[in-house]
C-alpha atoms as a PDB file:
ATOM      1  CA  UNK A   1     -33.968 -34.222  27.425  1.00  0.00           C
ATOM      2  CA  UNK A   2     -33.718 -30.173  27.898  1.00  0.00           C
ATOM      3  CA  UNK A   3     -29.940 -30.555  28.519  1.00  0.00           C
ATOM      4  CA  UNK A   4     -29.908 -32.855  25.177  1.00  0.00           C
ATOM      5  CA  UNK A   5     -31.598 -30.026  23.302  1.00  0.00           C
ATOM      6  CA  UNK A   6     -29.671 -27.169  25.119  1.00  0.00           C
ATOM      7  CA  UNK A   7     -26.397 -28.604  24.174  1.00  0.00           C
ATOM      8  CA  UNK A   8     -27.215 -28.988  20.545  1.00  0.00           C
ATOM      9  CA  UNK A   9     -28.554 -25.245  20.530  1.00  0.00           C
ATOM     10  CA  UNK A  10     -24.991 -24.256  22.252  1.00  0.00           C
ATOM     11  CA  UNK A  11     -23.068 -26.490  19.770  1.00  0.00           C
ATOM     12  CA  UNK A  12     -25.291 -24.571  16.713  1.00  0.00           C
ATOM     13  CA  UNK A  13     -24.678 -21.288  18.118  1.00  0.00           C
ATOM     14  CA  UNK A  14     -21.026 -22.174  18.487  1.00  0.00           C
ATOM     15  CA  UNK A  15     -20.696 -23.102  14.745  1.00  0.00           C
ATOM     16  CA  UNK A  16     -22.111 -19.985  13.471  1.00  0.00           C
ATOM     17  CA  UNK A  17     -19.103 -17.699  12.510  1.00  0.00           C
ATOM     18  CA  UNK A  18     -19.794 -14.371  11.034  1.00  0.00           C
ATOM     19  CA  UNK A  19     -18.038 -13.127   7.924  1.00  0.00           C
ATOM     20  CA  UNK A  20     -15.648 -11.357   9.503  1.00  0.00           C
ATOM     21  CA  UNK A  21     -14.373 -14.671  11.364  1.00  0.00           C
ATOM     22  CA  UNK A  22     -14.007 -16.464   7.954  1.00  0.00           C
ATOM     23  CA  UNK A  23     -12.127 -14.158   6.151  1.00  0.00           C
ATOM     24  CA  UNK A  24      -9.485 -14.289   9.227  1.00  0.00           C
ATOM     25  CA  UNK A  25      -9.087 -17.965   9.798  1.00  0.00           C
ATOM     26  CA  UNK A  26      -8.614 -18.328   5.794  1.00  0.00           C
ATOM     27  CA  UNK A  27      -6.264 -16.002   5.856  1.00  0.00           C
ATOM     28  CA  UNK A  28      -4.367 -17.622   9.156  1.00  0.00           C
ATOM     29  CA  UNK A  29      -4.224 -20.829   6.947  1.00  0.00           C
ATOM     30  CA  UNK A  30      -2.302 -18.893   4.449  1.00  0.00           C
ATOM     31  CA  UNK A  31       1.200 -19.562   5.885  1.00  0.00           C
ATOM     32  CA  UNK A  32       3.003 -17.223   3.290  1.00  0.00           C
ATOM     33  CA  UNK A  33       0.591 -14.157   4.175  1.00  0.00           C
ATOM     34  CA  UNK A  34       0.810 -14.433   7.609  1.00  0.00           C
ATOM     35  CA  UNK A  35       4.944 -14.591   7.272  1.00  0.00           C
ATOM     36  CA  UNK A  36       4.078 -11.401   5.376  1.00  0.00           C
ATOM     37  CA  UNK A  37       2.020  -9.902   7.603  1.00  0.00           C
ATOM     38  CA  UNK A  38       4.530 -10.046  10.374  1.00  0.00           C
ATOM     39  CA  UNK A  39       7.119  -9.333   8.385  1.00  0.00           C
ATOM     40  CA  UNK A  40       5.369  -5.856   7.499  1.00  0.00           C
ATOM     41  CA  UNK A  41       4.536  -5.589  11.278  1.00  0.00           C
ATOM     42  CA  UNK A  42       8.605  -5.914  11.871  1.00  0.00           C
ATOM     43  CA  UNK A  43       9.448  -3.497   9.912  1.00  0.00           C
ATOM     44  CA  UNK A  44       6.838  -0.825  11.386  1.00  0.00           C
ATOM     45  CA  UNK A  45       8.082  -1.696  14.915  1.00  0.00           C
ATOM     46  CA  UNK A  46      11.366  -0.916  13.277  1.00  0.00           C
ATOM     47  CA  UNK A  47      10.765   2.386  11.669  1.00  0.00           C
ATOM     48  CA  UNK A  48       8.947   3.376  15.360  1.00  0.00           C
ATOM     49  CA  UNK A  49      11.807   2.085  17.519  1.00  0.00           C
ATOM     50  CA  UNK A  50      15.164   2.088  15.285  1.00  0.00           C
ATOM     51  CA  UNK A  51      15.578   5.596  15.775  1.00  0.00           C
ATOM     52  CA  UNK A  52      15.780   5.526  19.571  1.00  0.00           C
ATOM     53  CA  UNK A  53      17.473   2.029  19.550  1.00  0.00           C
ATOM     54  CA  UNK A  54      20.099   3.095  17.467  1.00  0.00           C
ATOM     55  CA  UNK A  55      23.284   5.305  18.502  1.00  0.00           C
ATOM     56  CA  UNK A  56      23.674   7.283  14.876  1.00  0.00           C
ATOM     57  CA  UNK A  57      20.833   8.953  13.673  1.00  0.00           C
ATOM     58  CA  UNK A  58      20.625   9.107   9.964  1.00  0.00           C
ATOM     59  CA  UNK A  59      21.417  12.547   9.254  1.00  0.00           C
ATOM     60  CA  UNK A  60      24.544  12.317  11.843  1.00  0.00           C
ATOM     61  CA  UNK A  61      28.092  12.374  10.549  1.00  0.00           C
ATOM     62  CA  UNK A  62      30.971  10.423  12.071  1.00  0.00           C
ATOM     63  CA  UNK A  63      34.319  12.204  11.176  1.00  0.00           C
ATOM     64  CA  UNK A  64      36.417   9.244  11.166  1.00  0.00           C
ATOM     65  CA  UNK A  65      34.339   6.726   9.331  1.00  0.00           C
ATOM     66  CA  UNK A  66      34.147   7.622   5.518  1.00  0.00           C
ATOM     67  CA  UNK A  67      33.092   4.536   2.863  1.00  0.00           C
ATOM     68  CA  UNK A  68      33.880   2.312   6.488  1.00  0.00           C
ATOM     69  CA  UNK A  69      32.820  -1.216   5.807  1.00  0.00           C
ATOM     70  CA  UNK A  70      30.284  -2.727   8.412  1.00  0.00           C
ATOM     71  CA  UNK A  71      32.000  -3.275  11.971  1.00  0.00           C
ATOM     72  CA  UNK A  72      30.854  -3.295  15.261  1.00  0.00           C
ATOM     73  CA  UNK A  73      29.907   0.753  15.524  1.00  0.00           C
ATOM     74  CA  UNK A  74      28.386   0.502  12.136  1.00  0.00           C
ATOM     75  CA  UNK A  75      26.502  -2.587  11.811  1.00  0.00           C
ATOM     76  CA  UNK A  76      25.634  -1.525   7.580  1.00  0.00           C
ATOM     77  CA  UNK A  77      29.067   0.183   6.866  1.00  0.00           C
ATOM     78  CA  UNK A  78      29.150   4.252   6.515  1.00  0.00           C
ATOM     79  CA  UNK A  79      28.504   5.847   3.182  1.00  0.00           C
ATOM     80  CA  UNK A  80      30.906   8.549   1.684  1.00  0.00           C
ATOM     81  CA  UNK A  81      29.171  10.982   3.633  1.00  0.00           C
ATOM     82  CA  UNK A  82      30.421   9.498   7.030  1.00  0.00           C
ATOM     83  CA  UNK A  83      26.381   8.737   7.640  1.00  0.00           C
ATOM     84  CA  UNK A  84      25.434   5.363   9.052  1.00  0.00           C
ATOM     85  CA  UNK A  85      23.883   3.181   6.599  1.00  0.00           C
ATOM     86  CA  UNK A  86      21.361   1.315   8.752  1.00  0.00           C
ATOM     87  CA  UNK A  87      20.056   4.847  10.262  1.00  0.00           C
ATOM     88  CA  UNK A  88      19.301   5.736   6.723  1.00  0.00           C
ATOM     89  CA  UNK A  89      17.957   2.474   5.524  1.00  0.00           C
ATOM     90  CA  UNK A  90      15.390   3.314   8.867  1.00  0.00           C
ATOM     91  CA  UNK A  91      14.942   6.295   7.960  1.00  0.00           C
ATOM     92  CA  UNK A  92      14.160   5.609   3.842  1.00  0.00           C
ATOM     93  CA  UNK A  93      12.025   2.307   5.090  1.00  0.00           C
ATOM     94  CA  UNK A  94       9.559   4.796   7.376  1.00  0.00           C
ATOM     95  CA  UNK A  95       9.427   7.348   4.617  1.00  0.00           C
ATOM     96  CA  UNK A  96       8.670   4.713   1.829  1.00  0.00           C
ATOM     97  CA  UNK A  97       6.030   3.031   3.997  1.00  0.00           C
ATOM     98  CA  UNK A  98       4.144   6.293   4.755  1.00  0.00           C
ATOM     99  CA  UNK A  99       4.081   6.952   1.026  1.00  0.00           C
ATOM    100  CA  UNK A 100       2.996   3.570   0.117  1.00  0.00           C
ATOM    101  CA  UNK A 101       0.452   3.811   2.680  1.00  0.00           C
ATOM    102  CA  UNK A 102      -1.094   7.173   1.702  1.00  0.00           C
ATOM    103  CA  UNK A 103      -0.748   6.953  -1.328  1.00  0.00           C
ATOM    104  CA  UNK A 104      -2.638   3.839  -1.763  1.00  0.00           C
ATOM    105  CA  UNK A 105      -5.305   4.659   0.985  1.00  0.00           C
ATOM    106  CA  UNK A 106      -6.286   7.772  -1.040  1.00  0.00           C
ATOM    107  CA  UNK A 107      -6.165   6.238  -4.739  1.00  0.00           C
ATOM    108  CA  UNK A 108      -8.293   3.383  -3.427  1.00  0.00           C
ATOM    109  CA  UNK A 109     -10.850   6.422  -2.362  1.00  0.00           C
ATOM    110  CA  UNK A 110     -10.683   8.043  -5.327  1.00  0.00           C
ATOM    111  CA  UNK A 111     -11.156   4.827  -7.821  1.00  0.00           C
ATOM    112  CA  UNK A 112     -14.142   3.853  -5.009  1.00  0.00           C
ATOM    113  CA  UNK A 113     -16.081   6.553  -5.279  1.00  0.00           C
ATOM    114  CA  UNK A 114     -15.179   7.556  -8.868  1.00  0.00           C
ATOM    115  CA  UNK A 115     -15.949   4.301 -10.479  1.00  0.00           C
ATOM    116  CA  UNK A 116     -19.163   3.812  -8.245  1.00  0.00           C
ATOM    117  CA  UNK A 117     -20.773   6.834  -9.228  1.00  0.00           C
ATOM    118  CA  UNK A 118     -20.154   6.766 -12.659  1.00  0.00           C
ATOM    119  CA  UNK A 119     -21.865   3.130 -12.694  1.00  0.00           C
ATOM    120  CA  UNK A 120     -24.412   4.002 -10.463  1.00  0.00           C
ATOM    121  CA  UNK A 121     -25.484   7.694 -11.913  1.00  0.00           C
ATOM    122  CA  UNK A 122     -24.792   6.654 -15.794  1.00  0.00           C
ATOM    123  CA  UNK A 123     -25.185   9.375 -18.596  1.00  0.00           C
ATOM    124  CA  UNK A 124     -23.000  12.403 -19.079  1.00  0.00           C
ATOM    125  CA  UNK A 125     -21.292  11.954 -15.900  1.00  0.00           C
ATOM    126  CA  UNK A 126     -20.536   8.081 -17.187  1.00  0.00           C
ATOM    127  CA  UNK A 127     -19.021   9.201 -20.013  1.00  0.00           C
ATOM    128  CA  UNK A 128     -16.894  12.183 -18.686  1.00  0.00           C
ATOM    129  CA  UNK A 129     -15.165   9.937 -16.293  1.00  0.00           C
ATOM    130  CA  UNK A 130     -14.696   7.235 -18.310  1.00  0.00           C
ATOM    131  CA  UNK A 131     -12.717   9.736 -20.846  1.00  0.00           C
ATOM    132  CA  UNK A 132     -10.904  11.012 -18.101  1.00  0.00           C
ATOM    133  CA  UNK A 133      -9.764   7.464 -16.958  1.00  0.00           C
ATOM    134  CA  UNK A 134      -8.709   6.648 -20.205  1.00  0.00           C
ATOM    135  CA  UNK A 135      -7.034   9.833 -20.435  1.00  0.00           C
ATOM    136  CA  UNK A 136      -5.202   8.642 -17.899  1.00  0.00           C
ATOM    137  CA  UNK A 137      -4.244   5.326 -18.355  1.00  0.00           C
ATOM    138  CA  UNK A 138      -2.581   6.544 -21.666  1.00  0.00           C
ATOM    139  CA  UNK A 139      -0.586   9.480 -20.312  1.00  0.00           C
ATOM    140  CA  UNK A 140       3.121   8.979 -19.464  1.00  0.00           C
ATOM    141  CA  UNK A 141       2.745   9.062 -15.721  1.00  0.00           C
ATOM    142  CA  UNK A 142       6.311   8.222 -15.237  1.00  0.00           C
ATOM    143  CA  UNK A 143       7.564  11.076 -16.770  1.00  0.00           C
ATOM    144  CA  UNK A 144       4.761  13.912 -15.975  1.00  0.00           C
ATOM    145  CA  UNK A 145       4.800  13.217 -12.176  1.00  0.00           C
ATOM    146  CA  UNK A 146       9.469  13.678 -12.219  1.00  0.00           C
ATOM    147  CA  UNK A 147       8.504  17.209 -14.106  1.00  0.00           C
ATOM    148  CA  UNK A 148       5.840  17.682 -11.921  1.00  0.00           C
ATOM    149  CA  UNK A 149       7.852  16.934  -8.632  1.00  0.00           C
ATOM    150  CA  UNK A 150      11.177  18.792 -10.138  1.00  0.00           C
ATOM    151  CA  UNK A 151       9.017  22.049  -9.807  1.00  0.00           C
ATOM    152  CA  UNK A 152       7.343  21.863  -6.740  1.00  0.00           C
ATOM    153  CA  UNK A 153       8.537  23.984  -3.601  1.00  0.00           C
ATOM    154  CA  UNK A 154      11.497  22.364  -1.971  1.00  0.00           C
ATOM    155  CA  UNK A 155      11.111  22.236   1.743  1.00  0.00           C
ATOM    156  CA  UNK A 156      10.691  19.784   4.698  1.00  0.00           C
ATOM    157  CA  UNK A 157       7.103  18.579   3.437  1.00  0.00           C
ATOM    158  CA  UNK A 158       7.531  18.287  -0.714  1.00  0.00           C
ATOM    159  CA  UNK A 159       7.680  14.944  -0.672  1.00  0.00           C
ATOM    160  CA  UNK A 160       3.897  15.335   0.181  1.00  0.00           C
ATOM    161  CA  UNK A 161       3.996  16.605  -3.362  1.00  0.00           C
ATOM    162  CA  UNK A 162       5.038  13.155  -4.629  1.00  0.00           C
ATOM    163  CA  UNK A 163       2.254  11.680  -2.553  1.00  0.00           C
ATOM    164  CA  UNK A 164      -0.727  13.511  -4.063  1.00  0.00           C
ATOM    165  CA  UNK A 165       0.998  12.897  -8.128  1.00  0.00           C
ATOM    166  CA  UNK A 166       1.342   9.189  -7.525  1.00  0.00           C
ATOM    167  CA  UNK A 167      -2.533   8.877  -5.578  1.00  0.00           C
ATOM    168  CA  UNK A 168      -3.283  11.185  -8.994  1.00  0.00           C
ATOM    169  CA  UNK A 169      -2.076   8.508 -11.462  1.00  0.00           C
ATOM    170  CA  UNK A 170      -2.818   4.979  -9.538  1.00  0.00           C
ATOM    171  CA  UNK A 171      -6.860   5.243  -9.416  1.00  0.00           C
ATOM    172  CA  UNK A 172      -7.821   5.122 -13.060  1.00  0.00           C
ATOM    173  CA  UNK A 173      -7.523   1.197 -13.789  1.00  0.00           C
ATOM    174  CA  UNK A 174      -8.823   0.503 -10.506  1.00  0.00           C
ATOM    175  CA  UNK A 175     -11.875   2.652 -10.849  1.00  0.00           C
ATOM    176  CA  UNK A 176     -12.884   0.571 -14.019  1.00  0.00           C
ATOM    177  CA  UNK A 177     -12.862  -2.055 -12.146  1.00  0.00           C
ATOM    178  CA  UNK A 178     -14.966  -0.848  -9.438  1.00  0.00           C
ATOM    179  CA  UNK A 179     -17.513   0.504 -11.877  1.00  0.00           C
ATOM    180  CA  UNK A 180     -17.944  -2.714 -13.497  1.00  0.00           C
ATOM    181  CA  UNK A 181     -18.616  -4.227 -10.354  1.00  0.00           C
ATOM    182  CA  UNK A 182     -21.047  -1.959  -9.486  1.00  0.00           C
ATOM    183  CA  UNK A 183     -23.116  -2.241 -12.830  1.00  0.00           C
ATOM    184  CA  UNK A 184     -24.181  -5.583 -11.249  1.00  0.00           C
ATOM    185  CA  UNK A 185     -24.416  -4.613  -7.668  1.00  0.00           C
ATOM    186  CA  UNK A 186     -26.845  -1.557  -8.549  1.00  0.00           C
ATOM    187  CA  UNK A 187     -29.683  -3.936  -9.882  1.00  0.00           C
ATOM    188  CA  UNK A 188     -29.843  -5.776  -7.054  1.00  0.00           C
ATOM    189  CA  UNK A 189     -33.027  -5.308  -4.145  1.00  0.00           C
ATOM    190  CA  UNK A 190     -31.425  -3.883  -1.579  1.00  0.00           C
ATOM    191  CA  UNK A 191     -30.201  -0.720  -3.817  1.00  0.00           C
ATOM    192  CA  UNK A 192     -33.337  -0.135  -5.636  1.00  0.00           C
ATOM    193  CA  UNK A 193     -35.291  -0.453  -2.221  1.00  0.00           C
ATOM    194  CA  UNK A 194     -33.206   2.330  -0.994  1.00  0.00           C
ATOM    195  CA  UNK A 195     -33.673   4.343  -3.840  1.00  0.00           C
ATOM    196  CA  UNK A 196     -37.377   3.646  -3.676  1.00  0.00           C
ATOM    197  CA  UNK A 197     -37.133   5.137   0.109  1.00  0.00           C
ATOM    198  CA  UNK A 198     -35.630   8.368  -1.266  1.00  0.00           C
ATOM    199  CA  UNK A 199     -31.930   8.192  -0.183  1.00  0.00           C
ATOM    200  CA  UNK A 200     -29.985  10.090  -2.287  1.00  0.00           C
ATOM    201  CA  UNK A 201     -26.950   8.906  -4.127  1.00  0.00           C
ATOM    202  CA  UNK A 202     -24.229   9.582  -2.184  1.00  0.00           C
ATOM    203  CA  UNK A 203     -25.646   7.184   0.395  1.00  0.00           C
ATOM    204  CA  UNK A 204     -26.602   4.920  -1.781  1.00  0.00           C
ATOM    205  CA  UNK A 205     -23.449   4.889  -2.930  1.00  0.00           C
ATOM    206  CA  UNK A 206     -21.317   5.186   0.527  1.00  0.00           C
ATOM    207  CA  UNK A 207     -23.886   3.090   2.232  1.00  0.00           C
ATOM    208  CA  UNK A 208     -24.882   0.093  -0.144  1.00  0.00           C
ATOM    209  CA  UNK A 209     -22.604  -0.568  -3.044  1.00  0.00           C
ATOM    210  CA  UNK A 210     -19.256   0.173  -1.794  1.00  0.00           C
ATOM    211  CA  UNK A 211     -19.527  -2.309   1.446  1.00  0.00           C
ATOM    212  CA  UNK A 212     -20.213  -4.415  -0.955  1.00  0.00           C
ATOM    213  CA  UNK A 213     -17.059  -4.140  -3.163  1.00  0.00           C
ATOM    214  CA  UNK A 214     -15.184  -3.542   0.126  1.00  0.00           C
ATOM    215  CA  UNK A 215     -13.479  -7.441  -0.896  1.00  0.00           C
ATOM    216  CA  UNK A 216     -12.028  -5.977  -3.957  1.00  0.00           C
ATOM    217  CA  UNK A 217     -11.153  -2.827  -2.440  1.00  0.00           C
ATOM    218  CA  UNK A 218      -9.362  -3.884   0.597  1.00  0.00           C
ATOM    219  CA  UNK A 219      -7.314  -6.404  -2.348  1.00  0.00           C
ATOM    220  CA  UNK A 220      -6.443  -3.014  -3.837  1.00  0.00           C
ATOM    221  CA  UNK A 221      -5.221  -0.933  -1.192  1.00  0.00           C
ATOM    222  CA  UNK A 222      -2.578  -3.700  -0.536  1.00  0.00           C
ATOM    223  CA  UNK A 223      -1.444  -4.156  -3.553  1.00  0.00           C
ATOM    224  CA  UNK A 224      -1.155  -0.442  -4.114  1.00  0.00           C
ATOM    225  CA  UNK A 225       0.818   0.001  -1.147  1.00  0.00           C
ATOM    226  CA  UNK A 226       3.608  -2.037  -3.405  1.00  0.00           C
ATOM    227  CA  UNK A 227       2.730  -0.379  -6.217  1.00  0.00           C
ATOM    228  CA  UNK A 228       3.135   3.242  -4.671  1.00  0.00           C
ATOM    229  CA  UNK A 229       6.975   2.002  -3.392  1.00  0.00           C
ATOM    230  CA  UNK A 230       8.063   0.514  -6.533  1.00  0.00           C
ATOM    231  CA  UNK A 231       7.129   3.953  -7.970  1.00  0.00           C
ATOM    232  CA  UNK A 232       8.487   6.220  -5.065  1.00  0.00           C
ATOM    233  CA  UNK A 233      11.872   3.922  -5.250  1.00  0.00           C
ATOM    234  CA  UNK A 234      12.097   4.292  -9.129  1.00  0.00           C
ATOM    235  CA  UNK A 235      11.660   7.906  -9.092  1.00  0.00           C
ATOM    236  CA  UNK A 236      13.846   8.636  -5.963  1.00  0.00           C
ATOM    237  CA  UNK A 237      16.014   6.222  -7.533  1.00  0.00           C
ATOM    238  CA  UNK A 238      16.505   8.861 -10.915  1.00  0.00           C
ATOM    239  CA  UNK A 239      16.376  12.114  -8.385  1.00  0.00           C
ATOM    240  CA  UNK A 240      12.489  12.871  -9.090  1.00  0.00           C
ATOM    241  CA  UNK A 241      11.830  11.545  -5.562  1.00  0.00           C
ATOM    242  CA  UNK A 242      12.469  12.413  -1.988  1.00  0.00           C
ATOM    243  CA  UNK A 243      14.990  14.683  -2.009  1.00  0.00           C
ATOM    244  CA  UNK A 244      17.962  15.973   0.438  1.00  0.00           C
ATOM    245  CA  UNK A 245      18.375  16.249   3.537  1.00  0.00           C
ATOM    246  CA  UNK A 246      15.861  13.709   3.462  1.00  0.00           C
ATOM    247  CA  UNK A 247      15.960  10.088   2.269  1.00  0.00           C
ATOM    248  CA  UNK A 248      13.792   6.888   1.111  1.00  0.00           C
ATOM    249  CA  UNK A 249      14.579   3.459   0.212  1.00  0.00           C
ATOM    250  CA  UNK A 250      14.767   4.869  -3.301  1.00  0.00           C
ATOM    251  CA  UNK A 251      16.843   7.758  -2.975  1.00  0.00           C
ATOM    252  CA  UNK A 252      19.645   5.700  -0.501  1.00  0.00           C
ATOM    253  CA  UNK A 253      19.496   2.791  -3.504  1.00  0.00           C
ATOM    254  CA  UNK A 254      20.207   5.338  -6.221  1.00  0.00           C
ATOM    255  CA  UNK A 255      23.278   6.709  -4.122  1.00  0.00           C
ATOM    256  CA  UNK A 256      24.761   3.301  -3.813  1.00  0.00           C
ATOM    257  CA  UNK A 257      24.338   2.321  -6.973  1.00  0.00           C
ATOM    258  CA  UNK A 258      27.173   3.713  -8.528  1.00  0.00           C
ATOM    259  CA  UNK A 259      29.052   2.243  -5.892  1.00  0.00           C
ATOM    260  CA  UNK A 260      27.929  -1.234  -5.563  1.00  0.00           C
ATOM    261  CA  UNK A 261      31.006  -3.323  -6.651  1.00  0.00           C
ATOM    262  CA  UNK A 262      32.861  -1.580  -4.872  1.00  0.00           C
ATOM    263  CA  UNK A 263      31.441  -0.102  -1.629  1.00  0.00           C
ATOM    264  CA  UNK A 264      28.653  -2.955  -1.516  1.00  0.00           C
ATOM    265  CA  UNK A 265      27.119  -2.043   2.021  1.00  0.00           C
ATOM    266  CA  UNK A 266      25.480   0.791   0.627  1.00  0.00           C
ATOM    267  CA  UNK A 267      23.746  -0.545  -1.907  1.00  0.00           C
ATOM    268  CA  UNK A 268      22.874  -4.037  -0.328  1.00  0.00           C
ATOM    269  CA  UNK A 269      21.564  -2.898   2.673  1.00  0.00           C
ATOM    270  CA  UNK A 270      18.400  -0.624   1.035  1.00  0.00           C
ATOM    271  CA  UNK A 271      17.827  -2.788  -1.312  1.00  0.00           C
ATOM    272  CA  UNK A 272      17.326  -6.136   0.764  1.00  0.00           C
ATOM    273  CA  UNK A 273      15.008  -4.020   2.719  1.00  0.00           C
ATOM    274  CA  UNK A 274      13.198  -2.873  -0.084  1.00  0.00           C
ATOM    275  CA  UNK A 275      12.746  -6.638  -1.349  1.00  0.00           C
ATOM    276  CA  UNK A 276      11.698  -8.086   1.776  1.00  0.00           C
ATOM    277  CA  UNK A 277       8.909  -5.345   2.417  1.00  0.00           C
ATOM    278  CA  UNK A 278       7.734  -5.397  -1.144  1.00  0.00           C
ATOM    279  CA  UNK A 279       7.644  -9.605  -1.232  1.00  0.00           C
ATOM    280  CA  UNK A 280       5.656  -9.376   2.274  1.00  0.00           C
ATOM    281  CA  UNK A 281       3.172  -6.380   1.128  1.00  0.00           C
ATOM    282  CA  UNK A 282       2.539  -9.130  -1.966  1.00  0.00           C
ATOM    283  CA  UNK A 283       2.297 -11.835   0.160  1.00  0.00           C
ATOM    284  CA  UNK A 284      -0.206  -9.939   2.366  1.00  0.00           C
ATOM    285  CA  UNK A 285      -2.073  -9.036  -1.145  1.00  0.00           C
ATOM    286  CA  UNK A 286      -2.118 -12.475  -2.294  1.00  0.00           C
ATOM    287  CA  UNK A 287      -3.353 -14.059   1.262  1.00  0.00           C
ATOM    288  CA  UNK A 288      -6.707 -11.263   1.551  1.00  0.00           C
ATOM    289  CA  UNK A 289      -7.448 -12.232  -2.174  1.00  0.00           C
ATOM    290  CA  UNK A 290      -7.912 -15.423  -1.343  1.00  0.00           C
ATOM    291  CA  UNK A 291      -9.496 -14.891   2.087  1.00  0.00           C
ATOM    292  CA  UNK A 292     -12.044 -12.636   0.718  1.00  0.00           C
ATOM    293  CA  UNK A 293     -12.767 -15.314  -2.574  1.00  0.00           C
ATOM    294  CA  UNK A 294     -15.333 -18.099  -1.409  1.00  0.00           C
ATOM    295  CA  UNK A 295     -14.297 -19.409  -4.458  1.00  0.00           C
ATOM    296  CA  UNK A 296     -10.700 -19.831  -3.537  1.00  0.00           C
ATOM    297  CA  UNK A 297      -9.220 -22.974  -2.540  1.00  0.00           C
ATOM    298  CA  UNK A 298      -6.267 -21.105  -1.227  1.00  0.00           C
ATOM    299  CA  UNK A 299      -7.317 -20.078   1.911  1.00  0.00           C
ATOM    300  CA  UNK A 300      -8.542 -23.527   2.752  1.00  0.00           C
ATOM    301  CA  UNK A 301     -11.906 -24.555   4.422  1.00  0.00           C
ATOM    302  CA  UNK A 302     -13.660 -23.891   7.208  1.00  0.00           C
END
């Protein structure tokens, strides 16, 4: 009888999952995120390793291959530099992912604690941020941050520069959305306990309510790791980006624009790069969306 009873306790305790758990196997059922989430893991490996795989650097010149099509000592073709195009595409693919990344990981912070503590503090403070968000969301980002990045210092780290004006332009519509979430979340017992207790804000704040939108946050910093590479590639693309000696994904897709009918290789080869990581950083979106959702069919059941 005790082993009866010990086996159903065992069996009980081994169908407990904690959140954590639940969110992952969802996610694992999610075929297309997974293929995304290796996919982005592929091309990390390959921003880490390519350079010390790969014979040609990107900022290397080869003297006797001008506009050469893709052979066997260029696998992408040259460009009319006499630079190899896959070094670059390397190159551009690390610089555009450690945009996308910062950029994202510090808008996310901003609209987190920005729209949480205008919810949660209310008044004057409300109201100021709420004008400066729609400020925001009205002004011609495009066009300020290629002014903005035109005049700042030239030099090996500018395209830090570009980092801090797209974080400065990404958080606003995010941090409504946050805020509204919070309205909700700051009524509920746990938060007015802790205010009862005497914890100030800022804990409340960092402690209570933004674990608590962590779901919606952790959607966000995905999806603004696309966002920040569209925007790095479409400025780059114009000359506004990264800028020489240096390259991205943008700036490399800009040169071989002009060129793509007829010198194809350096256009194709950045640009099917810059597809496939996009489509996967989506797909990766899309699959922790539905993870995170209870109410999702998407991710399956448990």
């Amino acid at each position: 009888m005790s082993e009866l009873v010990a086996a159903e306790v065992g069996l009980e305790a081994k169908r407990r999952i904690t959140r954590g758990e639940l969110i992952w196997r969802r996610f694992l059922r999610n075929k297309t995120a997974v293929f995304g989430a290796a996919g982005i893991l592929f091309l990390l490996l390959l921003t880490l390793a390519g350079p010390y795989l790969l014979y040609w650097k990107f900022d290397d010149i080869d003297t006797n291959a001008f506009l050469s099509a893709p052979d066997g000592a260029h696998l992408l073709g040259t460009t009319q530099a006499g630079r190899d195009v896959l070094a670059l595409a390397i190159r551009g693919l690390g610089k555009s992912l450690l945009i996308g990344f910062l950029v994202a990981l510090i808008s996310t912070s901003i609209s987190a604690l920005v729209g949480a503590s205008a919810a949660y503090l209310g008044g004057w403070y409300e109201k100021s941020m709420l004008w400066i968000i729609d400020l925001l969301l009205v002004i011609p980002s495009f066009f300020l941050i290629a002014v903005a990045s035109r005049g700042a210092p030239e030099g090996e780290a500018s395209w830090l520069i570009l980092v801090v004006l797209l974080a400065a332009f990404a958080w606003p519509l995010s941090a409504r959305v946050v805020r509204s979430l919070t309205l909700s979340i700051r009524e509920r017992e746990y938060v007015l306990a802790a205010k009862f207790m005497g914890l100030s804000s800022f804990r409340i704040i960092v402690r209570h309510i933004l674990p608590n939108a962590s779901s919606l946050l952790i959607i966000d910093a995905t999806l603004g790791v696309g966002y920040a590479i569209l925007s790095e590639t479409g400025l780059s693309y114009f000359g506004f980006g990264v800028q020489a000696p240096d390259t991205s994904l943008g700036t490399l897709i800009g040169e071989g624009a002009s060129m793509a009918t007829t010198f194809p290789w350096i256009f194709l080869g950045p640009a099917t790069v810059l597809v496939f990581l996009v489509m996967c950083v989506n797909a990766v979106g899309d699959g922790l969306r539905d993870a995170l959702d209870p109410s999702s069919a998407s991710g399956g059941q448990v």
